[in-house]
C-alpha atoms as a PDB file:
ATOM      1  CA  UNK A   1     115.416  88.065  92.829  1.00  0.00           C
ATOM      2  CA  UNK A   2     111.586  88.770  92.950  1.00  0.00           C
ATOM      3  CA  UNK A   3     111.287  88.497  89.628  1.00  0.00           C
ATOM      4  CA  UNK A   4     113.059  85.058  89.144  1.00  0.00           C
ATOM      5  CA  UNK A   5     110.859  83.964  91.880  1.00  0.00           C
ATOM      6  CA  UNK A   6     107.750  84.774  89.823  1.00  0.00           C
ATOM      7  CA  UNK A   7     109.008  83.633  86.764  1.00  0.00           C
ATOM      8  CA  UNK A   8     109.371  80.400  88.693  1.00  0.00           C
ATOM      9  CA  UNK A   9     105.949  80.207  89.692  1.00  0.00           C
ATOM     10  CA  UNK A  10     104.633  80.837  87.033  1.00  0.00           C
ATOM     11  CA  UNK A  11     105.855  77.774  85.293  1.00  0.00           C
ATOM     12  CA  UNK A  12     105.320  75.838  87.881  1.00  0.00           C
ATOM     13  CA  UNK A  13     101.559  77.187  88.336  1.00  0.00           C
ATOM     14  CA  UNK A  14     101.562  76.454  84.046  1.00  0.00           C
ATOM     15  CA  UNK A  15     103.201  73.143  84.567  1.00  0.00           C
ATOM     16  CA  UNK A  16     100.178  71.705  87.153  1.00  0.00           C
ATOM     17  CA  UNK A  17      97.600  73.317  84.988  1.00  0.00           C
ATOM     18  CA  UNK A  18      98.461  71.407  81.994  1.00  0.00           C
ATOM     19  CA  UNK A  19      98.922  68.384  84.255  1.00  0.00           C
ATOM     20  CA  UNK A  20      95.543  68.846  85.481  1.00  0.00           C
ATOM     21  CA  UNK A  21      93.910  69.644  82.246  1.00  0.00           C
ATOM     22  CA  UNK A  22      95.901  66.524  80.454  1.00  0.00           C
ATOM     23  CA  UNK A  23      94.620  64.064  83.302  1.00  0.00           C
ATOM     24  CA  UNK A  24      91.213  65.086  83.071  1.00  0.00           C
ATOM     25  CA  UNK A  25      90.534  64.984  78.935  1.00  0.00           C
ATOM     26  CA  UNK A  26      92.873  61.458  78.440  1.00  0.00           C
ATOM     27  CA  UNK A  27      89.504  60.503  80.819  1.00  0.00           C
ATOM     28  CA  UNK A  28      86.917  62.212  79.159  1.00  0.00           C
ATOM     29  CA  UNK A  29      88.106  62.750  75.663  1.00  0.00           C
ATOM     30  CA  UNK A  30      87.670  65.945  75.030  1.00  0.00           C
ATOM     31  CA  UNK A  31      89.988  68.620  74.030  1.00  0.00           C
ATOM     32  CA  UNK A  32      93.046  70.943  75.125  1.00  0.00           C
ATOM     33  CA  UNK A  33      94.104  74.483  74.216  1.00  0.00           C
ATOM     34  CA  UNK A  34      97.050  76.086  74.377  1.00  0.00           C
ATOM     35  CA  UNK A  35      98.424  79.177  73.269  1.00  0.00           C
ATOM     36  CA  UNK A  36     100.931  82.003  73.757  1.00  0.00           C
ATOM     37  CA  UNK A  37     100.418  85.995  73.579  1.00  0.00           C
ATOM     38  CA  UNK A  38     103.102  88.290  72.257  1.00  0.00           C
ATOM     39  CA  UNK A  39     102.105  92.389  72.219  1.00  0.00           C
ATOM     40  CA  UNK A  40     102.565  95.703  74.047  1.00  0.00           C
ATOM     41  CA  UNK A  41      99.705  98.219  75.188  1.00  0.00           C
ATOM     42  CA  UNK A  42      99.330 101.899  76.142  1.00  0.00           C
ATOM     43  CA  UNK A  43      99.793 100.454  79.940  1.00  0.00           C
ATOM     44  CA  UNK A  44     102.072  97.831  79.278  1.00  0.00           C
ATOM     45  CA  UNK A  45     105.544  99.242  80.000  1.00  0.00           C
ATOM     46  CA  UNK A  46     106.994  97.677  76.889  1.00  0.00           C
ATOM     47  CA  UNK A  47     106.418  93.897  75.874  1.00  0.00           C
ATOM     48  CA  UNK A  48     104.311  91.114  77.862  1.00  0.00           C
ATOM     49  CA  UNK A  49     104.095  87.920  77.075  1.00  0.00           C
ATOM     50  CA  UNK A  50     101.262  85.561  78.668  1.00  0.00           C
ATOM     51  CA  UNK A  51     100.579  81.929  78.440  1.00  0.00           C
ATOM     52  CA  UNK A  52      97.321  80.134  78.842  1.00  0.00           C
ATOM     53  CA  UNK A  53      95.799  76.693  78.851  1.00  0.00           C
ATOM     54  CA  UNK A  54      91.952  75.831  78.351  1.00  0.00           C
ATOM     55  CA  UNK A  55      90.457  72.337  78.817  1.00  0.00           C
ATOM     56  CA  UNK A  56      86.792  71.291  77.897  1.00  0.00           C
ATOM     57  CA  UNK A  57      84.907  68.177  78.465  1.00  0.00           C
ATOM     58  CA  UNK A  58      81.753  67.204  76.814  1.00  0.00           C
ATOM     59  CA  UNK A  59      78.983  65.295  78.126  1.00  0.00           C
ATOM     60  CA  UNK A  60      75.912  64.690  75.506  1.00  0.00           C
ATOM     61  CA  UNK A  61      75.036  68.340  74.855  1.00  0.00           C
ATOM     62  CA  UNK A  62      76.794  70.131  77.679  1.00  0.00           C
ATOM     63  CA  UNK A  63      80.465  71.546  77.730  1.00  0.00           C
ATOM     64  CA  UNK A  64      82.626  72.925  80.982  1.00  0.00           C
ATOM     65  CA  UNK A  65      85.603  74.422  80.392  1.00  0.00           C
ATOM     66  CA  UNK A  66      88.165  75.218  82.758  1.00  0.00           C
ATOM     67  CA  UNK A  67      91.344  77.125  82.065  1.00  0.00           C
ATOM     68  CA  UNK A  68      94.361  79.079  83.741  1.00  0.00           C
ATOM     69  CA  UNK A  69      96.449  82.637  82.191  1.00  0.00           C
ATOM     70  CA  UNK A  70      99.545  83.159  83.809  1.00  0.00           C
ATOM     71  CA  UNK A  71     101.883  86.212  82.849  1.00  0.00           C
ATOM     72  CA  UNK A  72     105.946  85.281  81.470  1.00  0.00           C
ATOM     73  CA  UNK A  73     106.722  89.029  81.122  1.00  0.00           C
ATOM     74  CA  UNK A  74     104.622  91.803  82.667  1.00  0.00           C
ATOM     75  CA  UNK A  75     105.308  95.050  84.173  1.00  0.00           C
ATOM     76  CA  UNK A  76     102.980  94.129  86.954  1.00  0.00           C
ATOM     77  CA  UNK A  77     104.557  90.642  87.985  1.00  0.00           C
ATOM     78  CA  UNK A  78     102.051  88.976  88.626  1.00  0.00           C
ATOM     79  CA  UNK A  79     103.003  85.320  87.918  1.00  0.00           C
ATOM     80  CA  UNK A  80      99.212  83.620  87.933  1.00  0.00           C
ATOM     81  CA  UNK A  81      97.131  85.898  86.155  1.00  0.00           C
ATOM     82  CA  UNK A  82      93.917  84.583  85.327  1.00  0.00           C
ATOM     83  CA  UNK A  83      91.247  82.078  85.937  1.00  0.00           C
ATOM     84  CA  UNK A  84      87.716  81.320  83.671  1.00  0.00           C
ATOM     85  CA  UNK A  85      85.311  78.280  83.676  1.00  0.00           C
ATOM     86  CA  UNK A  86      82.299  78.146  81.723  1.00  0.00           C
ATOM     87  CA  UNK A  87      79.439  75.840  81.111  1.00  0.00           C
ATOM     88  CA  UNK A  88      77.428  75.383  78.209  1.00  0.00           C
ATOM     89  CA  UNK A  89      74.754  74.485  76.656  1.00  0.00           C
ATOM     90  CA  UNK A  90      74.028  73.061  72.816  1.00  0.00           C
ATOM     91  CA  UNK A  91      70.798  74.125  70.940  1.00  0.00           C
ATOM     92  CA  UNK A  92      69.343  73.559  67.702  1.00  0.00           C
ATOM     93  CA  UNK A  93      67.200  75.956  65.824  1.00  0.00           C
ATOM     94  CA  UNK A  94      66.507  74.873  62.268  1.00  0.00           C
ATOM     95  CA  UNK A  95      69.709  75.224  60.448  1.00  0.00           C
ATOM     96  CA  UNK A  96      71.827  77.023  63.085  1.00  0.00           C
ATOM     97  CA  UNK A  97      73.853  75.918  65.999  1.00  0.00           C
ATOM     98  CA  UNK A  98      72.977  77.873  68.996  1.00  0.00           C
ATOM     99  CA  UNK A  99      75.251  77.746  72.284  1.00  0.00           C
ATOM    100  CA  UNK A 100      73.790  79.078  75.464  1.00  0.00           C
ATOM    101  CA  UNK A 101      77.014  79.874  78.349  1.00  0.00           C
ATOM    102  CA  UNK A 102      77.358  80.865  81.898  1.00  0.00           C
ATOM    103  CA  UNK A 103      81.033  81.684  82.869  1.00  0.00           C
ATOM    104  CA  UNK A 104      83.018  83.600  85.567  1.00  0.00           C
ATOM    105  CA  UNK A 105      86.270  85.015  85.148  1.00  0.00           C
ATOM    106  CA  UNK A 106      88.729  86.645  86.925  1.00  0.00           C
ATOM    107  CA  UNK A 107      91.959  88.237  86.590  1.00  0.00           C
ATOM    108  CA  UNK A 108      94.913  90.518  87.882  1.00  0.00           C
ATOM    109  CA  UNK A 109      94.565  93.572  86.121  1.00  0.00           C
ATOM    110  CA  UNK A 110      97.149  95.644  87.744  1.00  0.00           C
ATOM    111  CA  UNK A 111      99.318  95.231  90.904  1.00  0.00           C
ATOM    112  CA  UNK A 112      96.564  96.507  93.178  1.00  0.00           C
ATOM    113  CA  UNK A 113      93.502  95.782  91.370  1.00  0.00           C
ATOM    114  CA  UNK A 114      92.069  92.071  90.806  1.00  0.00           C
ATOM    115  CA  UNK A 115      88.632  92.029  88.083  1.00  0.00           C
ATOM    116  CA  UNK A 116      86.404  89.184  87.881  1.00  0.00           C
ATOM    117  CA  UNK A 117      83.067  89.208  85.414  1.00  0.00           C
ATOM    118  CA  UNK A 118      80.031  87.214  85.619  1.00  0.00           C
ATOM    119  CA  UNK A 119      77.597  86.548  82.921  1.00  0.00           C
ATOM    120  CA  UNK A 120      75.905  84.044  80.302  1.00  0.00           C
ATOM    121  CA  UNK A 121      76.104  85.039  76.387  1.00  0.00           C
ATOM    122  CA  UNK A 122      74.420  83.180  73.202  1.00  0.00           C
ATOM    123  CA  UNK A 123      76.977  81.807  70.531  1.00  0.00           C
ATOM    124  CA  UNK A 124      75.285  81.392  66.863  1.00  0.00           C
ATOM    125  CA  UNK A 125      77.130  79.544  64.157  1.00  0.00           C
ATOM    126  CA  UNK A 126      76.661  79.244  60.669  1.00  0.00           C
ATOM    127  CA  UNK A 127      78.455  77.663  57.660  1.00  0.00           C
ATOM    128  CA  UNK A 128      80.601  81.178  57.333  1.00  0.00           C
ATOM    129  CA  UNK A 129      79.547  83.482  60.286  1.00  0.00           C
ATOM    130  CA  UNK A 130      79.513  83.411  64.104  1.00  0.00           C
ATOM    131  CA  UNK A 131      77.880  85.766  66.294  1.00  0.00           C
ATOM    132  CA  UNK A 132      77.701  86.461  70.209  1.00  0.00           C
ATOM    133  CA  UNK A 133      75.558  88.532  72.415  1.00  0.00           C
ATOM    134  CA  UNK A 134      75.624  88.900  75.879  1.00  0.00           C
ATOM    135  CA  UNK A 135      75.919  90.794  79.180  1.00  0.00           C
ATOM    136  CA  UNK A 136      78.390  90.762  82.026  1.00  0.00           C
ATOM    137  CA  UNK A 137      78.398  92.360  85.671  1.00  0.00           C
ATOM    138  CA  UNK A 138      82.390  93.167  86.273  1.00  0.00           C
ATOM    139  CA  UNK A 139      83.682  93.770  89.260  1.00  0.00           C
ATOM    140  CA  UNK A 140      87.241  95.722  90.380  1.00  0.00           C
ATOM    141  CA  UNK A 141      88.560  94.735  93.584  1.00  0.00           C
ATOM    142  CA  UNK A 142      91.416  96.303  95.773  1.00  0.00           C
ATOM    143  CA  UNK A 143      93.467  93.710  96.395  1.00  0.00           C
ATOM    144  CA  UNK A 144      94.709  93.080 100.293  1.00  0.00           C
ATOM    145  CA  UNK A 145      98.340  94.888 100.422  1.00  0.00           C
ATOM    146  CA  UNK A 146      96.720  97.870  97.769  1.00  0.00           C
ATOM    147  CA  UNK A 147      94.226  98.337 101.155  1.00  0.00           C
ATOM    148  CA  UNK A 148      97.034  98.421 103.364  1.00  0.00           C
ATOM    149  CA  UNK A 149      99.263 100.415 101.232  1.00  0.00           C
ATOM    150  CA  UNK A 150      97.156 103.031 100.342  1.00  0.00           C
ATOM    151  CA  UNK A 151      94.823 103.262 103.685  1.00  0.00           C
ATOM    152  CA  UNK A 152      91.750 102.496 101.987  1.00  0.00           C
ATOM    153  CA  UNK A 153      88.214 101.855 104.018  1.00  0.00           C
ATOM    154  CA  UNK A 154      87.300  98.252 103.521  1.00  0.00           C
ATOM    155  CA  UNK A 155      83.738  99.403 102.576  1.00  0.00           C
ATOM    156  CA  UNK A 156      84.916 101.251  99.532  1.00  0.00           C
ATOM    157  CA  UNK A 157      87.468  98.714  98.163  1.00  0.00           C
ATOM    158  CA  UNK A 158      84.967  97.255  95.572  1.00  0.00           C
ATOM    159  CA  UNK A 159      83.433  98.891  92.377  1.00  0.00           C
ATOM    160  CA  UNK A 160      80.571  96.895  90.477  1.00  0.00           C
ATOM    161  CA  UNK A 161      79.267  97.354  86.635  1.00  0.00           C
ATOM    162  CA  UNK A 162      76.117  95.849  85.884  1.00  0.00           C
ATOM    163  CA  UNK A 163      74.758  95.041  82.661  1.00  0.00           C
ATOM    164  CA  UNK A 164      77.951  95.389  80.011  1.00  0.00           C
ATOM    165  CA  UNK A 165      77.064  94.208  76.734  1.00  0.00           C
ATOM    166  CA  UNK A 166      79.110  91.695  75.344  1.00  0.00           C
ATOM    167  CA  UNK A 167      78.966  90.990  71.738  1.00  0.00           C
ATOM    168  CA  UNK A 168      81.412  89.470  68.514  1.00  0.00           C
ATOM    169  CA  UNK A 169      80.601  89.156  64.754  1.00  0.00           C
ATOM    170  CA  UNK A 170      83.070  86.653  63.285  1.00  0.00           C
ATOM    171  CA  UNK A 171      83.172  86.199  59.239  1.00  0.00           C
ATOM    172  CA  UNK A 172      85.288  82.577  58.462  1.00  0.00           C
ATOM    173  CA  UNK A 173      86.368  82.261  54.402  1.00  0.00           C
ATOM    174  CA  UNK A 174      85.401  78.313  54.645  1.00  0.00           C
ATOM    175  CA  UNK A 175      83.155  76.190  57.345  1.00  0.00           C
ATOM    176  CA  UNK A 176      84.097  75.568  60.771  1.00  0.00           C
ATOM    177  CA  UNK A 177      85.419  71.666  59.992  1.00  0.00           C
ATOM    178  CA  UNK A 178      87.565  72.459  56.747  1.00  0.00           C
ATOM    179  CA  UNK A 179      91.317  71.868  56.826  1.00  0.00           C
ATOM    180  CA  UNK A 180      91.885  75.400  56.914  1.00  0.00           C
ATOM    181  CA  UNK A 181      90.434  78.386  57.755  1.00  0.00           C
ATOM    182  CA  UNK A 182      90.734  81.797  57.795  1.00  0.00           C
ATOM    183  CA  UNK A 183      88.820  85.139  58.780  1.00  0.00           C
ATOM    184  CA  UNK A 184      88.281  88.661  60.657  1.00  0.00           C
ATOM    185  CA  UNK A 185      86.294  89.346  64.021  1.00  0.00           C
ATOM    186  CA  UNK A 186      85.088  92.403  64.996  1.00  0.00           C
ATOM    187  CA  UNK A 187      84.560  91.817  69.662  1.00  0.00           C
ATOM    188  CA  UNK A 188      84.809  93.226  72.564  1.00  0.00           C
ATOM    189  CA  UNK A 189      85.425  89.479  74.335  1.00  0.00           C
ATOM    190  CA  UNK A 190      88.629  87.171  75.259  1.00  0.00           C
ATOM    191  CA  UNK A 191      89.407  84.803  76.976  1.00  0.00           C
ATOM    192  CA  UNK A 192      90.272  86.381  79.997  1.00  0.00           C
ATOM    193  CA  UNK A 193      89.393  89.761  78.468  1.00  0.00           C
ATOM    194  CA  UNK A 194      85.794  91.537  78.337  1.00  0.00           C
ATOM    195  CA  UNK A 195      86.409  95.050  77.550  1.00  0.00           C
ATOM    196  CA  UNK A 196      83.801  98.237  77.339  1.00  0.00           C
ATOM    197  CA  UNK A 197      81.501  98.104  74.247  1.00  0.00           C
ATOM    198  CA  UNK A 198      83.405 101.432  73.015  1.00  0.00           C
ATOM    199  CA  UNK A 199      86.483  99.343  73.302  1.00  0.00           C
ATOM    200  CA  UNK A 200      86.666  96.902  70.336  1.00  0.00           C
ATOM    201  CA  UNK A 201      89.396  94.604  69.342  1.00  0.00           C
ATOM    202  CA  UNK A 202      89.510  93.439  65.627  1.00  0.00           C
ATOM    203  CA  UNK A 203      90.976  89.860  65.196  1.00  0.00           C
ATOM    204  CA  UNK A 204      92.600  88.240  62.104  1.00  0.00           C
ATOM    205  CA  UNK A 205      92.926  84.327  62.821  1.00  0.00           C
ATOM    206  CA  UNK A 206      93.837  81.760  60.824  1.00  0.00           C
ATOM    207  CA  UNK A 207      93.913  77.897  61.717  1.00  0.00           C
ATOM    208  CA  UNK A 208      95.547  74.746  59.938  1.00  0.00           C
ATOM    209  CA  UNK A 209      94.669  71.186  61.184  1.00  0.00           C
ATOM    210  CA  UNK A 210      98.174  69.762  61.049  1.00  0.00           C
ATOM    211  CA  UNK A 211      97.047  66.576  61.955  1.00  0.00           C
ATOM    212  CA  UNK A 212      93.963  64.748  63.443  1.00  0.00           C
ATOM    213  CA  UNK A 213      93.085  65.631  65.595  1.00  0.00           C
ATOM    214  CA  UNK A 214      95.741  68.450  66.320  1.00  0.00           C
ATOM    215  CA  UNK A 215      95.015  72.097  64.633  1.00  0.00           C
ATOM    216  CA  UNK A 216      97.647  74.829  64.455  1.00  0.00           C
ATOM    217  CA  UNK A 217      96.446  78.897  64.681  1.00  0.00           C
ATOM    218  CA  UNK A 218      97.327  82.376  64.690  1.00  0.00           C
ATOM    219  CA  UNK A 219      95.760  85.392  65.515  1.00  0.00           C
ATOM    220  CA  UNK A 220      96.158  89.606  65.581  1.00  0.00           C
ATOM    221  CA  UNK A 221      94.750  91.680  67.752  1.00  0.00           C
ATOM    222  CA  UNK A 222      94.326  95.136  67.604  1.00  0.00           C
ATOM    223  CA  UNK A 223      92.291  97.251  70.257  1.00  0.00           C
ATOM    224  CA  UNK A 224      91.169 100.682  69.889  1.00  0.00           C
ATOM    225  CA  UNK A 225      89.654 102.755  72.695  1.00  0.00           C
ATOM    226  CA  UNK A 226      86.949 104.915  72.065  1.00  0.00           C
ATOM    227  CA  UNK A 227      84.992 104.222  69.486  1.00  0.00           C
ATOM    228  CA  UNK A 228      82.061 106.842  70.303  1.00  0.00           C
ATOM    229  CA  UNK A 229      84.068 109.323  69.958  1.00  0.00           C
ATOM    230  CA  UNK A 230      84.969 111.466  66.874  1.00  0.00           C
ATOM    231  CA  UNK A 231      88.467 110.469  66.663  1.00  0.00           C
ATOM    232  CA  UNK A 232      89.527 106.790  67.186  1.00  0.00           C
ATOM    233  CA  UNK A 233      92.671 105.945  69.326  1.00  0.00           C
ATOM    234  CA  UNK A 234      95.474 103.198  69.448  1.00  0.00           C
ATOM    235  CA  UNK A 235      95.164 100.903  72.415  1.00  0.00           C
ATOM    236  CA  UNK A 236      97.169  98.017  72.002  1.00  0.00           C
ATOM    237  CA  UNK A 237      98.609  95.126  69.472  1.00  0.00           C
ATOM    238  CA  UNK A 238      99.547  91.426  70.278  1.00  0.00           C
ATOM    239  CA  UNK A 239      99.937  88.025  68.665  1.00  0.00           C
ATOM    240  CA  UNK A 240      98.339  85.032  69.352  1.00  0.00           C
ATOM    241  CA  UNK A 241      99.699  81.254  68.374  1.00  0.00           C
ATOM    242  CA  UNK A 242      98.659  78.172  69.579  1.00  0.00           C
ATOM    243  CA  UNK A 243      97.248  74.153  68.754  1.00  0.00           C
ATOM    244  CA  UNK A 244      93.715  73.116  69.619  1.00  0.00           C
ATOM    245  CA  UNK A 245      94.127  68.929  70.141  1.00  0.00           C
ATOM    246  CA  UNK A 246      90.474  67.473  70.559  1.00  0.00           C
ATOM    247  CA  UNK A 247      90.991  63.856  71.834  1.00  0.00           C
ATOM    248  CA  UNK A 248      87.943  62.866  69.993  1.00  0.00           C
END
């Protein structure tokens, strides 16, 4: 029963966000993402399966985007499982496209733990690469019935990280507006993911415009833990499909 209940608010938690994100770029002609993640992890129990949406809107040189996660399968249950905006700004520097971001995120990462991250990062984008560097502060936060549970002291129900370095180097085969596109990431950044720098996730996408403005893609994901160490280990694996539609 408690899990058809979450399973029901989830789509109905999906079902406003997409309202809400739909209303807001028919006005401002923008652009919509959606996608769907398939995989397991070491802490996963078996197979989850999340769902986000992401909407942007554009303004001269300025982007905010907004955008919801919420979890279909999980061991945890969480239903709503994510939030992220972020705000951006475009720059030029001679032949390259600079991008300078602010964003906050936050997410349930377990069933008593809730993580949000704060930070800004520079995006860099040329015909065939992409680069980001940045920093994050994270912080892990009991959440209200783990405090009760577990007797915790309110004072010590918070852990904060300062200064995590955030960085990706992306190599595309063609340029970012071709018809198709391919290519391999090496990050330690998602969407509603910033892992440890020793934790990096390599990321084989692909991307077909089906039809303007509408563009189909796929991605792998493959995280290892521990990359400073001598021997590298298995972390997780999922699969990533979904359409970009830009309104303009």
């Amino acid at each position: 029963m408690k899990t058809t209940r979450i399973k029901q608010l989830t789509f109905k938690v999906l079902f406003l966000n997409l309202s809400f994100i739909y209303s807001i770029n028919v006005l401002a002609q923008t652009g919509v993402t959606v996608y769907t993640d398939m995989g397991s992890n070491n802490v996963s129990n078996g197979l989850f399966v999340k769902t986000a949406a992401i909407g942007s809107y554009k303004f001269g040189k300025n982007t905010f985007e907004t955008g919801f996660q919420a979890d279909l399968k999980n061991s945890n249950l969480h239903g709503f499982s994510g939030y992220t905006v972020d705000f951006a700004r475009d720059l030029v520097l001679r032949r390259s496209a600079l991008g300078l971001h602010g964003f906050y995120t936050t997410t349930l990462s377990s069933a008593i733990m809730r993580e949000s991250n704060i930070g800004a990062y520079l995006n860099m984008r040329f015909d065939h690469f992409e680069m980001i560097f940045g920093t994050n502060f994270r912080t892990f936060t009991l959440r209200p019935g783990s405090i009760t549970d577990y007797r915790i002291y309110k004072n010590t129900t918070k852990i904060h990280e300062v200064n995590n370095l955030m960085y990706s180097f992306t190599y595309n085969l063609k340029p970012e507006k071709n018809r198709w596109n391919a290519g391999l990431s090496l990050t330690n950044i998602d969407h509603f993911n910033i892992n440890q720098e020793t934790n990096p996730m390599f990321n084989l996408h692909g991307s077909y415009k089906i039809k303007s403005p509408v563009r189909f893609y796929a991605q792998a994901w493959y995280k290892i833990a521990g990359a400073s160490n001598l021997k590298l280990n298995y972390f997780g694996f999922y699969i990533r499909t979904g359409i970009i539609w830009n309104f303009n």
